[in-house]
PDB file of N, CA and C in Angstrom:
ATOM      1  N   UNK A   1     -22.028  32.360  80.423  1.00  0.00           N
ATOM      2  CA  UNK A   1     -22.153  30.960  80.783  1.00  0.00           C
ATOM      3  C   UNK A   1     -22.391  30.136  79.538  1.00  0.00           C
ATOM      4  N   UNK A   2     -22.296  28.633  79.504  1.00  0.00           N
ATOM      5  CA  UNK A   2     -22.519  28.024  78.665  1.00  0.00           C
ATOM      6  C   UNK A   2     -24.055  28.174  78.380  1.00  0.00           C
ATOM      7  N   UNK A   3     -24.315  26.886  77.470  1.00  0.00           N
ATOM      8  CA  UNK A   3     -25.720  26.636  76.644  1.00  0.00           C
ATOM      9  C   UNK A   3     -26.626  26.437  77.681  1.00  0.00           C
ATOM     10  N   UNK A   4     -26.174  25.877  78.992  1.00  0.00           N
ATOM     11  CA  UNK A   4     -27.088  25.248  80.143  1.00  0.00           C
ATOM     12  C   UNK A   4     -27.404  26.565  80.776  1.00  0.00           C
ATOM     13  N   UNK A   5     -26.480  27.502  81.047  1.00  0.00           N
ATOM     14  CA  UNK A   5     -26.578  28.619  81.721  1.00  0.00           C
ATOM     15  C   UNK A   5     -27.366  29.374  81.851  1.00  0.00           C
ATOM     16  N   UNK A   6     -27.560  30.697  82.800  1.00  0.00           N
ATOM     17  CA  UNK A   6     -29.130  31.477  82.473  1.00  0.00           C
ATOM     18  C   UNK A   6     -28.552  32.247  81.548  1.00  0.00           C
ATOM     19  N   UNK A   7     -29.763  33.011  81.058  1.00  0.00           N
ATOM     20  CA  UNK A   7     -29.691  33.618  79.774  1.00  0.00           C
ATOM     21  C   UNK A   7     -30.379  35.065  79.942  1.00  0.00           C
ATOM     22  N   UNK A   8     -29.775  36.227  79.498  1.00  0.00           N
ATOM     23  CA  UNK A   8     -30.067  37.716  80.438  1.00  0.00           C
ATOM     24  C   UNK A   8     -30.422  37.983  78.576  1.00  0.00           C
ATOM     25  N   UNK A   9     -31.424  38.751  78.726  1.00  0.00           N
ATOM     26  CA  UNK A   9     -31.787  39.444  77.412  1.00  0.00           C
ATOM     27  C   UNK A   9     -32.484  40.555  77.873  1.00  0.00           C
ATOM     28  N   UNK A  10     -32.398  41.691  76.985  1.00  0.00           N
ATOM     29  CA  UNK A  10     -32.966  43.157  77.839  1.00  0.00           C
ATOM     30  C   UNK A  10     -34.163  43.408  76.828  1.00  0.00           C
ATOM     31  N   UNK A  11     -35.238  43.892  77.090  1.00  0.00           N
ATOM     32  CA  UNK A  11     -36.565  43.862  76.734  1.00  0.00           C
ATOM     33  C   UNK A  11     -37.069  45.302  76.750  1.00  0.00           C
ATOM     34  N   UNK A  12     -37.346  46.295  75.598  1.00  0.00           N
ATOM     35  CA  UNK A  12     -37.769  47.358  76.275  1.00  0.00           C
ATOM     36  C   UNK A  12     -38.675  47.617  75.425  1.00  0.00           C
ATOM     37  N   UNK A  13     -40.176  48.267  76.443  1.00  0.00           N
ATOM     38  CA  UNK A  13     -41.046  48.865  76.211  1.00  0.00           C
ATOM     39  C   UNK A  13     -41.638  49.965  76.280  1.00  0.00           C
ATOM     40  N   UNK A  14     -42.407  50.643  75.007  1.00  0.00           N
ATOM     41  CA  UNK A  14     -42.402  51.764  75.039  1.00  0.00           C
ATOM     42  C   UNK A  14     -44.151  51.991  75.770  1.00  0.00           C
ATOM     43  N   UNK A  15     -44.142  52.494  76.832  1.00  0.00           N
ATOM     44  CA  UNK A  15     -45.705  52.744  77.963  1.00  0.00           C
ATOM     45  C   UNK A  15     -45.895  54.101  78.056  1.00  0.00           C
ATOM     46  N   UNK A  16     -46.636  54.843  78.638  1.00  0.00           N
ATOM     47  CA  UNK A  16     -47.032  56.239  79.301  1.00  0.00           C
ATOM     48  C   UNK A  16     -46.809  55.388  80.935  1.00  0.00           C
ATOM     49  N   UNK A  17     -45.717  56.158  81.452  1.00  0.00           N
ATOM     50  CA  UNK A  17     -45.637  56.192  82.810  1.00  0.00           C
ATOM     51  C   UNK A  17     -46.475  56.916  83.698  1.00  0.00           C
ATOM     52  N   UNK A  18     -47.115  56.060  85.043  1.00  0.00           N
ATOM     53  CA  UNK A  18     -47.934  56.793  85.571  1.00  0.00           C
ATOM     54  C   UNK A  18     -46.979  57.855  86.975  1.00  0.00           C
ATOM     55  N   UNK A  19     -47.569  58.963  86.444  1.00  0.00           N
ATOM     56  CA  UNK A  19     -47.092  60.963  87.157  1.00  0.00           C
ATOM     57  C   UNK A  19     -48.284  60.696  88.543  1.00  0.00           C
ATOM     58  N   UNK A  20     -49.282  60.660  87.631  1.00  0.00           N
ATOM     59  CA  UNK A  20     -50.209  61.209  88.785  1.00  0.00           C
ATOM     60  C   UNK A  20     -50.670  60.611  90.047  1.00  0.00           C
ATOM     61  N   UNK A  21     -51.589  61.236  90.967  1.00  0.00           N
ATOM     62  CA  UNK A  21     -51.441  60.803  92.028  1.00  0.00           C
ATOM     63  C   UNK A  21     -53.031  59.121  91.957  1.00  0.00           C
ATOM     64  N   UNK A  22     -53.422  59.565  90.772  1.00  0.00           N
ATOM     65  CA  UNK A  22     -54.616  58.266  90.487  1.00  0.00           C
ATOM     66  C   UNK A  22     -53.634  56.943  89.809  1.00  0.00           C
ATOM     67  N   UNK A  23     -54.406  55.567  90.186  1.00  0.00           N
ATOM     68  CA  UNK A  23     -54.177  54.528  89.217  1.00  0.00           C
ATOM     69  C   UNK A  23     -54.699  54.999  88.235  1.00  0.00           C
ATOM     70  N   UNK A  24     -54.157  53.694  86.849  1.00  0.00           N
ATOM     71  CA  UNK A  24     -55.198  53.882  86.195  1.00  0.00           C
ATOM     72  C   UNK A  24     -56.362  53.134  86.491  1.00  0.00           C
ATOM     73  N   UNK A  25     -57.702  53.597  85.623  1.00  0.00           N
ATOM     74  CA  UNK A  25     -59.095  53.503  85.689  1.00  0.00           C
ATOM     75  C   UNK A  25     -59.411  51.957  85.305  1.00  0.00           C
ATOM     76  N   UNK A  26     -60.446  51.178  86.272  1.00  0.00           N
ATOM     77  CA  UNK A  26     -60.335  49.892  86.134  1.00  0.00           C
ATOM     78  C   UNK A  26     -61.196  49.576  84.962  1.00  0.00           C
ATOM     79  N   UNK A  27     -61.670  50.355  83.913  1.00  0.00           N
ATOM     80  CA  UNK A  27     -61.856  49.468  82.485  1.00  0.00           C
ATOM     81  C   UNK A  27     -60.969  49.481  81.574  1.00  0.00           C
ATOM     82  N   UNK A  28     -59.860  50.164  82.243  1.00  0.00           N
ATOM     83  CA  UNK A  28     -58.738  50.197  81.032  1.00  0.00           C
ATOM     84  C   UNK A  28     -57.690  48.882  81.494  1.00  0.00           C
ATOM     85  N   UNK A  29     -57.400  48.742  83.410  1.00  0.00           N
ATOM     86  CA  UNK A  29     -56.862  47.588  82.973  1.00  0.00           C
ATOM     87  C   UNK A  29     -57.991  46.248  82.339  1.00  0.00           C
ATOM     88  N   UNK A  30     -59.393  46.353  82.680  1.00  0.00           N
ATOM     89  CA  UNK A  30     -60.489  45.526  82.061  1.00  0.00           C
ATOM     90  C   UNK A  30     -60.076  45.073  80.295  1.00  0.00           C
ATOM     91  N   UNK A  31     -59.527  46.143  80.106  1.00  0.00           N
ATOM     92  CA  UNK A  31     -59.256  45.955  78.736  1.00  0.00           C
ATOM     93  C   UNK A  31     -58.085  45.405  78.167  1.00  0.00           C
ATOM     94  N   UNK A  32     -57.318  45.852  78.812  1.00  0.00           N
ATOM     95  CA  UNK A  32     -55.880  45.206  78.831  1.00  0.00           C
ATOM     96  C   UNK A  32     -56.208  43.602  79.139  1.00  0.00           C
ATOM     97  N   UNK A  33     -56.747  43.320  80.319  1.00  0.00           N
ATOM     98  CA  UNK A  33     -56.884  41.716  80.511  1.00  0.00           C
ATOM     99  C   UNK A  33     -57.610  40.850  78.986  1.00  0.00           C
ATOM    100  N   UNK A  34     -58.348  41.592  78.239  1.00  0.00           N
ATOM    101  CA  UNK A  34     -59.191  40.932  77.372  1.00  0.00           C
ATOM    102  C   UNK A  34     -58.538  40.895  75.635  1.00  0.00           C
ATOM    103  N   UNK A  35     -56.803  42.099  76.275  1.00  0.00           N
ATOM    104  CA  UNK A  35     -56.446  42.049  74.779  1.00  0.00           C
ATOM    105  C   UNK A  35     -56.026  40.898  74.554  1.00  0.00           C
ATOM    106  N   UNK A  36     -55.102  39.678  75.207  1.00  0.00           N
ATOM    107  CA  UNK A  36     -54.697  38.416  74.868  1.00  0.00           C
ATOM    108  C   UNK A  36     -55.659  37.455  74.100  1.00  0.00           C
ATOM    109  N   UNK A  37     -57.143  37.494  74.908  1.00  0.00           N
ATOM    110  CA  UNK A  37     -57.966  36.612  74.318  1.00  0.00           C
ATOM    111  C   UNK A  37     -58.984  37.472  73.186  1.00  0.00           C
ATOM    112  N   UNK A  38     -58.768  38.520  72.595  1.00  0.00           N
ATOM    113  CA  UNK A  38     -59.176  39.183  71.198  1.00  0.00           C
ATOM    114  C   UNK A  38     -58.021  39.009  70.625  1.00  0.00           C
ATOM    115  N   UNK A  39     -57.073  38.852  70.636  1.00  0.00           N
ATOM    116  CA  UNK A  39     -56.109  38.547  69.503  1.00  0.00           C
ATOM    117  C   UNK A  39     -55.253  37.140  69.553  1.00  0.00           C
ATOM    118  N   UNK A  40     -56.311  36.134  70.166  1.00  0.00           N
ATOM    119  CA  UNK A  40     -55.363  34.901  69.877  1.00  0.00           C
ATOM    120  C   UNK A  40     -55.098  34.194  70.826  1.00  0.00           C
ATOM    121  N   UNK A  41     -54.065  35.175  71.481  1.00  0.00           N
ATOM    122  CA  UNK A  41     -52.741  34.952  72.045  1.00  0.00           C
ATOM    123  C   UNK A  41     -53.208  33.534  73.465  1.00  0.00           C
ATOM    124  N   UNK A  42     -52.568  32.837  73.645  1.00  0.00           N
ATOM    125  CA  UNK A  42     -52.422  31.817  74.689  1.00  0.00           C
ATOM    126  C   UNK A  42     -51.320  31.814  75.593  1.00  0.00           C
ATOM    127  N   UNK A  43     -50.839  31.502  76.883  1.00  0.00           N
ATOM    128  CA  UNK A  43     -49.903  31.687  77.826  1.00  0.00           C
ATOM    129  C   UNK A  43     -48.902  30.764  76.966  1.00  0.00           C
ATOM    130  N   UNK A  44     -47.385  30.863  77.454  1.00  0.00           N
ATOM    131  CA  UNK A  44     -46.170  30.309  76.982  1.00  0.00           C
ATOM    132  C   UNK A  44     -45.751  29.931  78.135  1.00  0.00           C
ATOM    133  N   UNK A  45     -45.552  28.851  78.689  1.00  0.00           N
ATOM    134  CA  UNK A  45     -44.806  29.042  79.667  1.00  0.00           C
ATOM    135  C   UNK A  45     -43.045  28.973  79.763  1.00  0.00           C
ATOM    136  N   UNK A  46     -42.197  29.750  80.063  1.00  0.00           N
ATOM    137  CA  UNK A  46     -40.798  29.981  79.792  1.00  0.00           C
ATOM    138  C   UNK A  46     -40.284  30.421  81.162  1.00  0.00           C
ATOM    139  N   UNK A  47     -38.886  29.960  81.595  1.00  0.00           N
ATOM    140  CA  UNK A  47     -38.108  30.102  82.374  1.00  0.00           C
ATOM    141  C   UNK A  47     -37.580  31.512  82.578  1.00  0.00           C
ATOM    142  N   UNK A  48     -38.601  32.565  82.715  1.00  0.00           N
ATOM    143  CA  UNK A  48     -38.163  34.012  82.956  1.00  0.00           C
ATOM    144  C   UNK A  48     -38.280  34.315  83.777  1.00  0.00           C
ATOM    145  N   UNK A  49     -37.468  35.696  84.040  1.00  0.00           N
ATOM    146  CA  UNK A  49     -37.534  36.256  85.400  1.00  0.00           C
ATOM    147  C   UNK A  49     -37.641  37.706  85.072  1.00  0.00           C
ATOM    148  N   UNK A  50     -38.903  38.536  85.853  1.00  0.00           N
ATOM    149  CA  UNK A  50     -39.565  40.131  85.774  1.00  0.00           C
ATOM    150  C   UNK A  50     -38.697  40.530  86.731  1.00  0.00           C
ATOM    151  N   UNK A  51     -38.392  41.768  86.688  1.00  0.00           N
ATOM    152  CA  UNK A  51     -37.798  42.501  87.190  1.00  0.00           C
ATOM    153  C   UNK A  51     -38.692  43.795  87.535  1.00  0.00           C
ATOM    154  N   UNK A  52     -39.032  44.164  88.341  1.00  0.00           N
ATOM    155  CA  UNK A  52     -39.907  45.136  89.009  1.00  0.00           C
ATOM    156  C   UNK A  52     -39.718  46.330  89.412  1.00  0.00           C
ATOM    157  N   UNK A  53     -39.612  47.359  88.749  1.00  0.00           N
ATOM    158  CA  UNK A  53     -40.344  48.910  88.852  1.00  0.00           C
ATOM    159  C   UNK A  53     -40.669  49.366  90.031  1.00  0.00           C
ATOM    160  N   UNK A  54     -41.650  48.965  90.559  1.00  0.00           N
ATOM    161  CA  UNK A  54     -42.843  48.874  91.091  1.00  0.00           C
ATOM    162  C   UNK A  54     -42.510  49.804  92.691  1.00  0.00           C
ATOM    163  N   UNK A  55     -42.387  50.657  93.069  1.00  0.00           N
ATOM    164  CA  UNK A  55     -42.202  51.366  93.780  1.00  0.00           C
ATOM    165  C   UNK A  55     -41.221  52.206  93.957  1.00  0.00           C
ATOM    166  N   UNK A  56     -40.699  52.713  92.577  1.00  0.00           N
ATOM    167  CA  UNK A  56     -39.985  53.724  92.364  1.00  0.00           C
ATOM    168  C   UNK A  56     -40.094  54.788  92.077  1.00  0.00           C
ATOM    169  N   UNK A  57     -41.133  54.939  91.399  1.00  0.00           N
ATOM    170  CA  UNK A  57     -42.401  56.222  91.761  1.00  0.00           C
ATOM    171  C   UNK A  57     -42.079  56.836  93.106  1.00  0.00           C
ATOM    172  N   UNK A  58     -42.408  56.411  93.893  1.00  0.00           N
ATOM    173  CA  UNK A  58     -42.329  57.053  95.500  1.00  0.00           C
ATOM    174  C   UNK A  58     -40.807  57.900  95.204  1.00  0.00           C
ATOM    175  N   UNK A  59     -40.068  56.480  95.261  1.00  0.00           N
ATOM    176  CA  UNK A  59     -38.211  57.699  95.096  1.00  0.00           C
ATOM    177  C   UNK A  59     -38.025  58.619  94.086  1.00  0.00           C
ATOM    178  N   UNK A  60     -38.617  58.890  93.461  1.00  0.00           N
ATOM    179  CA  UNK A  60     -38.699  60.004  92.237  1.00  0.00           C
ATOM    180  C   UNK A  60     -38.597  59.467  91.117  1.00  0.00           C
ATOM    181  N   UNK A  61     -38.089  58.030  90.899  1.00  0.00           N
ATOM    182  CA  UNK A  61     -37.938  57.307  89.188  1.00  0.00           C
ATOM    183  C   UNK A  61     -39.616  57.193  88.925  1.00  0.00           C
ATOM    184  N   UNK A  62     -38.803  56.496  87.442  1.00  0.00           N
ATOM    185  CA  UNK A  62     -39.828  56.210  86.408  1.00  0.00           C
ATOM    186  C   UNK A  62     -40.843  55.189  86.919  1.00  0.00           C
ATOM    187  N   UNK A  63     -41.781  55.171  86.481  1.00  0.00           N
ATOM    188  CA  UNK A  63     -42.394  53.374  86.660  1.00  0.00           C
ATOM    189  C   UNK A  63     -43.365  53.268  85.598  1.00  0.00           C
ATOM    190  N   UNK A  64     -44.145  51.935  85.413  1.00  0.00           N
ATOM    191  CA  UNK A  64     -44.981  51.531  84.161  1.00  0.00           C
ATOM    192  C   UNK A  64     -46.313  51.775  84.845  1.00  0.00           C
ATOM    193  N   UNK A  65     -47.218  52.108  84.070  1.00  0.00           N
ATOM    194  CA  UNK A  65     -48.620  52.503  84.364  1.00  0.00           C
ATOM    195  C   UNK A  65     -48.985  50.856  84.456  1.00  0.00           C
ATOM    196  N   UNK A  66     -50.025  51.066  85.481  1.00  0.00           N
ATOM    197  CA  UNK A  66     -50.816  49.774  86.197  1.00  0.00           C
ATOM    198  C   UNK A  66     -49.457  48.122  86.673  1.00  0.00           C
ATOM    199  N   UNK A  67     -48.707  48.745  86.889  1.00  0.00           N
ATOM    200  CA  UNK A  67     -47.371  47.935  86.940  1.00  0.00           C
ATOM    201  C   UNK A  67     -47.801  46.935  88.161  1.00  0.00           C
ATOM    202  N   UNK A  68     -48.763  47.476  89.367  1.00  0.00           N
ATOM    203  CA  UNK A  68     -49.251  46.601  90.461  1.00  0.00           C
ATOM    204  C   UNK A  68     -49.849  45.906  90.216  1.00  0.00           C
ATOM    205  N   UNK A  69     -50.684  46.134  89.162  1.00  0.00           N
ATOM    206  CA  UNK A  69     -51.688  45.170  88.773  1.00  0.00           C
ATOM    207  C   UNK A  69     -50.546  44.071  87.783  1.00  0.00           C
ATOM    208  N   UNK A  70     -49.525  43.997  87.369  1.00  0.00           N
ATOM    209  CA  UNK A  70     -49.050  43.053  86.906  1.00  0.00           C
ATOM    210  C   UNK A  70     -48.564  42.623  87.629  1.00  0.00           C
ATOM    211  N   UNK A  71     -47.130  43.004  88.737  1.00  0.00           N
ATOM    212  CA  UNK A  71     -47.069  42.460  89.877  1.00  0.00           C
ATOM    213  C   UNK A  71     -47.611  41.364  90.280  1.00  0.00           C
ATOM    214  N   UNK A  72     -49.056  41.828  90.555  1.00  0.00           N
ATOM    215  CA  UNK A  72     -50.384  41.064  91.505  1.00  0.00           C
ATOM    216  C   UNK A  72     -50.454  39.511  90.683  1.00  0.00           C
ATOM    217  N   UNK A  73     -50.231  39.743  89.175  1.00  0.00           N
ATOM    218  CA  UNK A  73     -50.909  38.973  88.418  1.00  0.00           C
ATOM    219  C   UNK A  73     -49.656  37.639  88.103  1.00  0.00           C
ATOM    220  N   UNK A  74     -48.529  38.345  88.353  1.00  0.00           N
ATOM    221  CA  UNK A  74     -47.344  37.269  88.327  1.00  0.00           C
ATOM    222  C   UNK A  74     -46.825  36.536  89.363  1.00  0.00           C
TER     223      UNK A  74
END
């Protein structure tokens, strides 16, 4: 599409996928929430769109550790 058009860019990150049958442990996402505001960082707001994982675990794929809890948070 033109300049006005949406704009698809692929993003990849390298995580430990969660196997097991536990979340992870709630001071680790505790910690995760507090890395933005120890290093700075402030919200951006931008015209994106997440694409979600998030219950593929069950069908046998991959998924991102604490991925619900981002979900929840977007």
């Amino acid at each position: 599409m033109g300049t006005d058009g949406p704009r698809l860019e692929s993003v990849s990150t390298i995580q430990p996928e969660h196997l097991g049958a536990h979340p992870p442990p709630a001071w680790f996402l505790d910690l995760l929430d507090e890395l933005p505001r120890l290093n700075g960082l402030r919200p951006t707001p931008t015209p994106l769109v997440y694409v979600t994982r998030q219950g593929q675990t069950a069908l046998g794929n991959g998924g991102h550790a604490g991925e619900g809890a981002l979900v929840r948070a977007l």
